[in-house]
N, C-alpha and C. Protein backbone atom coordinates (compact mmCIF):
# COMPACT_ATOMS: atom_id res chain seq x y z
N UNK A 1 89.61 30.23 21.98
CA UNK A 1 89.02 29.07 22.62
C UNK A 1 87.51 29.24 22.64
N UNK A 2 86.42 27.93 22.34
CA UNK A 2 84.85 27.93 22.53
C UNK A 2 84.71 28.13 23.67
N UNK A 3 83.54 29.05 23.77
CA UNK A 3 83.24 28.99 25.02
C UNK A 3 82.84 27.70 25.65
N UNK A 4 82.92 27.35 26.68
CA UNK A 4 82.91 25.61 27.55
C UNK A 4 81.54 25.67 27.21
N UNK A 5 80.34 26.07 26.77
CA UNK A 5 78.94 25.52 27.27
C UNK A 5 78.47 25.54 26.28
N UNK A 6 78.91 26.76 25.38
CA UNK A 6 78.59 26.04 24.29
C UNK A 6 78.85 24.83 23.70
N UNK A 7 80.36 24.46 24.16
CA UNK A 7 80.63 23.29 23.47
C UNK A 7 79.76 21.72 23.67
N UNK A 8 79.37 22.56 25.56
CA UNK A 8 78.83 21.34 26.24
C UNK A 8 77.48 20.93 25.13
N UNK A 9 76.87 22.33 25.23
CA UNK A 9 75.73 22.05 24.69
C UNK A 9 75.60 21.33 23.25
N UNK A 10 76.75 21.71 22.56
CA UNK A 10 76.82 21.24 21.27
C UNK A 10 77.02 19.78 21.15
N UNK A 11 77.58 18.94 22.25
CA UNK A 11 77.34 17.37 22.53
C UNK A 11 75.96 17.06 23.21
N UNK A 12 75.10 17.89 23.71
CA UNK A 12 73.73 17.44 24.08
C UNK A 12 72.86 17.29 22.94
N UNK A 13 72.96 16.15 21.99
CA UNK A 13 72.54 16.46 20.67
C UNK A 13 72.47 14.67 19.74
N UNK A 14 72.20 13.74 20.59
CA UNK A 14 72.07 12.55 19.21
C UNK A 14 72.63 12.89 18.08
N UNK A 15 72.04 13.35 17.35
CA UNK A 15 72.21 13.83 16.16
C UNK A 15 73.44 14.04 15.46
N UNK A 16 73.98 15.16 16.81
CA UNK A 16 75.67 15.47 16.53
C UNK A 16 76.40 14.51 16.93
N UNK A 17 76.31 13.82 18.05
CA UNK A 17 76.97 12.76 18.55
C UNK A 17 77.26 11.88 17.51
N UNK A 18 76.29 11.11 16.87
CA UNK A 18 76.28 10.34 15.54
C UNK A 18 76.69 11.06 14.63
N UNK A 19 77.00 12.07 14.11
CA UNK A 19 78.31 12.72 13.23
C UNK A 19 79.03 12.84 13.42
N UNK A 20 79.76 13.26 14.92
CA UNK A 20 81.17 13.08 15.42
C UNK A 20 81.98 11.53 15.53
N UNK A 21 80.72 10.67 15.59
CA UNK A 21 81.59 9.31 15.91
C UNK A 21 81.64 8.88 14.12
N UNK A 22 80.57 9.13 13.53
CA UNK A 22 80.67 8.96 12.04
C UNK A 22 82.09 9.31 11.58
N UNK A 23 82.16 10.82 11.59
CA UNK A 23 83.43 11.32 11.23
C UNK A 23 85.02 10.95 12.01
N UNK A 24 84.78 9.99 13.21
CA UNK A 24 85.88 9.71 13.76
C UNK A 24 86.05 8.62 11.91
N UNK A 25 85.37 7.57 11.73
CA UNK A 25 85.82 6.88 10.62
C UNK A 25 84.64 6.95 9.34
N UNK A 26 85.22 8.00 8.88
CA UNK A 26 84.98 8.33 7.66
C UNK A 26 84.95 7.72 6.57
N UNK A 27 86.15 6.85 6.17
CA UNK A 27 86.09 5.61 5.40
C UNK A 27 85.27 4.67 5.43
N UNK A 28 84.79 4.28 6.83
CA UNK A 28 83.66 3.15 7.44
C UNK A 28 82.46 3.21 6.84
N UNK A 29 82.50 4.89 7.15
CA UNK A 29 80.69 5.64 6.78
C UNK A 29 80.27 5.97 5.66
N UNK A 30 81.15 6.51 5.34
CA UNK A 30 81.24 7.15 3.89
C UNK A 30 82.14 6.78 2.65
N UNK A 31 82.61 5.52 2.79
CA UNK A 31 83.22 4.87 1.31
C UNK A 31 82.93 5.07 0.02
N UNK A 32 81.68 5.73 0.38
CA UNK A 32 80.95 5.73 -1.41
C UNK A 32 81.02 7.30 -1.61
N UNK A 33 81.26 8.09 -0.90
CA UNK A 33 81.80 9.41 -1.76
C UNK A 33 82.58 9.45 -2.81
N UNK A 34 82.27 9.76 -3.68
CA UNK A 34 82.58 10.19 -4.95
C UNK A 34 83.68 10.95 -5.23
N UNK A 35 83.73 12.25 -4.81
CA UNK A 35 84.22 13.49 -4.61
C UNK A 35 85.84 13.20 -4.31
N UNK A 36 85.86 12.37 -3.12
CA UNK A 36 87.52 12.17 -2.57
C UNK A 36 87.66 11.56 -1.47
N UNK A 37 88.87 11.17 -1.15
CA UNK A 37 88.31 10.49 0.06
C UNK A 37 88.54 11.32 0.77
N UNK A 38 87.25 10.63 1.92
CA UNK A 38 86.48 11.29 3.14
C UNK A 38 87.36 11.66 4.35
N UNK A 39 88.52 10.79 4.16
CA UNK A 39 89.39 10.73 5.28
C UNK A 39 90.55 12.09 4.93
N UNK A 40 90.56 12.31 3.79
CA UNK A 40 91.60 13.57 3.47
C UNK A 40 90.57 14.48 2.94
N UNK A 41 89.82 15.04 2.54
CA UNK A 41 88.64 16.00 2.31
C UNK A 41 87.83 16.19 3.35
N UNK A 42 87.28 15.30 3.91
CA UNK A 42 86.38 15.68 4.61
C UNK A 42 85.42 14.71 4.05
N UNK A 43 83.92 14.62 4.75
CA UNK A 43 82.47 14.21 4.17
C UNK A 43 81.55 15.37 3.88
N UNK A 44 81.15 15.20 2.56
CA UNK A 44 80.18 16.16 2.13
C UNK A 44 78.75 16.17 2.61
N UNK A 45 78.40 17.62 3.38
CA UNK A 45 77.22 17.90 3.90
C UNK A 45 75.96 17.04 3.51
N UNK A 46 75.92 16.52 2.22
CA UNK A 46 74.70 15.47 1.79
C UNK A 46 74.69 14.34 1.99
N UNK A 47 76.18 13.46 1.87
CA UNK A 47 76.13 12.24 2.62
C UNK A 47 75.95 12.35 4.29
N UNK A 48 75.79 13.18 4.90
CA UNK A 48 75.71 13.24 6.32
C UNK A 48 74.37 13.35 6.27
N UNK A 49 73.26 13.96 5.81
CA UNK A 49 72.54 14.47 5.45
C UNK A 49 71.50 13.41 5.79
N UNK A 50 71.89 12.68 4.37
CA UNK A 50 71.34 11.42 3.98
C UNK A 50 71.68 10.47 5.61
N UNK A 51 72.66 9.91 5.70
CA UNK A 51 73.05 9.04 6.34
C UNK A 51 71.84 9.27 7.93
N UNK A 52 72.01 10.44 8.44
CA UNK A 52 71.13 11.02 9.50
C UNK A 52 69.65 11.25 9.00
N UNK A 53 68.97 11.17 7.82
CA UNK A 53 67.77 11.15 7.48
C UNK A 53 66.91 12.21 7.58
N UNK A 54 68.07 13.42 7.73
CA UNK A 54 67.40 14.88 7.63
C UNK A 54 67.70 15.85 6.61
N UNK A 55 67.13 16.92 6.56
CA UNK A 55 67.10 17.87 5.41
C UNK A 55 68.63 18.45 5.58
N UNK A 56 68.95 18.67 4.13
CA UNK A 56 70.41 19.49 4.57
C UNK A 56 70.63 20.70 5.01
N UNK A 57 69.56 21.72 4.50
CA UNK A 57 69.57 22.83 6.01
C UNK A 57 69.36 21.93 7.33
N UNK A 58 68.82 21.28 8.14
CA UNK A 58 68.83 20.32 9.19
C UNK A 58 70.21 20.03 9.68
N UNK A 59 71.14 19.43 8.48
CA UNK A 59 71.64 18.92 8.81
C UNK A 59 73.26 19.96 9.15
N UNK A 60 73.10 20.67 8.42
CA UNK A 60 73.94 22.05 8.38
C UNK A 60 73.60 22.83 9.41
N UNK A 61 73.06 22.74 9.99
CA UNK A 61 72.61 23.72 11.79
C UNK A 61 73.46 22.87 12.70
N UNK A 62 73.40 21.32 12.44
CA UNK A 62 74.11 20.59 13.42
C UNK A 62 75.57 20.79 13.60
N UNK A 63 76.12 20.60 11.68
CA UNK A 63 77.45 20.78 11.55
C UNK A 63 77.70 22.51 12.07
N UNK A 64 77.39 23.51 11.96
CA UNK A 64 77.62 24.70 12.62
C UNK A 64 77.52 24.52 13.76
N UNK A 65 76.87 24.00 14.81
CA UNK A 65 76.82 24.14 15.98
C UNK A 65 78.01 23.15 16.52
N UNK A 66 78.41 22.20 15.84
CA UNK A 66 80.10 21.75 16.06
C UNK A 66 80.91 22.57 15.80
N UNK A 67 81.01 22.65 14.34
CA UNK A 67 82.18 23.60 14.38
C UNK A 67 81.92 25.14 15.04
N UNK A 68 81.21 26.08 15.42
CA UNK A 68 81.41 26.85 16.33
C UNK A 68 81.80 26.50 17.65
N UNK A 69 81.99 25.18 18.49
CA UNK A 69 81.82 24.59 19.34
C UNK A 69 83.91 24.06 19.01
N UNK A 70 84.58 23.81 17.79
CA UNK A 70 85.77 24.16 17.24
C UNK A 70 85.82 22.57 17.53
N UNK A 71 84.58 21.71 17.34
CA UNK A 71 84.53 20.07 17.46
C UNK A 71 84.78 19.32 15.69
N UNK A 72 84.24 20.19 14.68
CA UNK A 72 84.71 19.80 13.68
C UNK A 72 85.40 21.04 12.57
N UNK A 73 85.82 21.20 11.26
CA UNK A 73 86.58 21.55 10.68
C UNK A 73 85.58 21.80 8.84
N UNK A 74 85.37 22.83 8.72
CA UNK A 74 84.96 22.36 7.08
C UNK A 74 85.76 22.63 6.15
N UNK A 75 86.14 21.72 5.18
CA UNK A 75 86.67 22.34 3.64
C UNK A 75 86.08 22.89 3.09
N UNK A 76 86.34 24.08 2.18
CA UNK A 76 85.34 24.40 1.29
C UNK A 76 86.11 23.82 -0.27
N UNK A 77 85.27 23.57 -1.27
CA UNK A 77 85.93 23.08 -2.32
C UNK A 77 85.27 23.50 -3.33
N UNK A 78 85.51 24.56 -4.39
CA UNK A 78 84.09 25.37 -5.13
C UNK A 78 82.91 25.63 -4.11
N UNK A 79 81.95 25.20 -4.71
CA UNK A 79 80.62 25.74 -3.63
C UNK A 79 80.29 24.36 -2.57
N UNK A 80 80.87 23.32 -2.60
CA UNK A 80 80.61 22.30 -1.39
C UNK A 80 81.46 22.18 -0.23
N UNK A 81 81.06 21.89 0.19
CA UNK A 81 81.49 22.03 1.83
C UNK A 81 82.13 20.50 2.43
N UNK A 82 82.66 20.42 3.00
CA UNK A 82 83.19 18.47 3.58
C UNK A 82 83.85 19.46 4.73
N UNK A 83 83.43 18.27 5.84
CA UNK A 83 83.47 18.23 6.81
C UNK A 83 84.21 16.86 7.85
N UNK A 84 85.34 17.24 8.92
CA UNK A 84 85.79 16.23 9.27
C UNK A 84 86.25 16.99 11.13
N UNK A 85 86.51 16.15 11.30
CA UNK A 85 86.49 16.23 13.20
C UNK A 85 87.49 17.10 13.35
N UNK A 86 87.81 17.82 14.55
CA UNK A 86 88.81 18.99 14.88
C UNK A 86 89.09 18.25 16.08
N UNK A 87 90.21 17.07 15.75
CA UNK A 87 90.82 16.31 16.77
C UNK A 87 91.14 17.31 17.93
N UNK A 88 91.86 18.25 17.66
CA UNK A 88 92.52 19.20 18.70
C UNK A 88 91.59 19.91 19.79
N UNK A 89 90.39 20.25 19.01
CA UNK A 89 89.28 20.62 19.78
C UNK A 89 88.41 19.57 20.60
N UNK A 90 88.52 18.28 20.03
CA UNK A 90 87.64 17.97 20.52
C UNK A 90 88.64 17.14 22.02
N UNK A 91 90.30 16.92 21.68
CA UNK A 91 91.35 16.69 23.01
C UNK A 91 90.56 18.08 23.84
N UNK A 92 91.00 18.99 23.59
CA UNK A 92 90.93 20.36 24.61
C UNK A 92 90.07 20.27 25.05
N UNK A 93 88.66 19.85 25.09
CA UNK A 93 87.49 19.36 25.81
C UNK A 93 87.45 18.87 26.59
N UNK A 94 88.07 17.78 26.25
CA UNK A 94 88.32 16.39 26.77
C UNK A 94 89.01 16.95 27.88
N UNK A 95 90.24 17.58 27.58
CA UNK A 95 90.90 17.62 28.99
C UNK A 95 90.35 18.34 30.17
N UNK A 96 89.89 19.96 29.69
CA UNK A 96 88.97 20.27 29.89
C UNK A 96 87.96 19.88 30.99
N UNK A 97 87.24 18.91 30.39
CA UNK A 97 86.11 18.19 31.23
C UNK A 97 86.79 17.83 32.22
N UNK A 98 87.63 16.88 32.34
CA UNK A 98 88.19 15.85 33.23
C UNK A 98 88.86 16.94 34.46
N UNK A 99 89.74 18.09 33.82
CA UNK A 99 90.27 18.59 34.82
C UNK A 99 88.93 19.37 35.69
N UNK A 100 87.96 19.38 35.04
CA UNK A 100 87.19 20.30 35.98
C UNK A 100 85.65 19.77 36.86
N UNK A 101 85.92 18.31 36.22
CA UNK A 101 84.83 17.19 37.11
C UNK A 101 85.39 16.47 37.91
């Protein structure tokens, strides 16, 4: 299990927030991936990248600080990476929060 504060901290973040709700619909955001669809692969680190208007090291600090946080999930596929939400992690939070506010 993440530790709780990190996780907290890892939602104190625009940035991430707008990739987690991105990646809730993947198809929405990312239709034009190439690669596969977004909804069974994942979204590749550059369309997030792009979409958020930052560098992809930038944008790859964010996605680590989710998934250490066990909020999202990466594929690896050869040398690229896709990325998609860790429903389970991000319930266990959820409950989480509620039971303890």
């Amino acid at each position: 299990m993440s530790d709780r504060l990190e996780q907290t901290k890892a939602l104190a973040s625009d940035a991430r927030m707008k990739i987690l709700e991105w990646l809730k619909a993947p198809r929405r955001h990312f239709n034009h991936q190439e690669t596969g669809d977004p909804a069974e692969i994942g979204v590749c680190v550059t369309l997030i990248a792009d979409k958020l208007g930052v560098s992809q090291p930038t944008v790859s600090r964010h996605l680590e600080l989710l998934r250490r946080a066990n909020f999202v999930e990466v594929n690896r596929i050869g040398r690229w990476s896709f990325f998609s939400r860790n429903e389970y992690g991000l319930s266990d939070y959820r409950s989480w929060l509620h039971d303890n506010l």
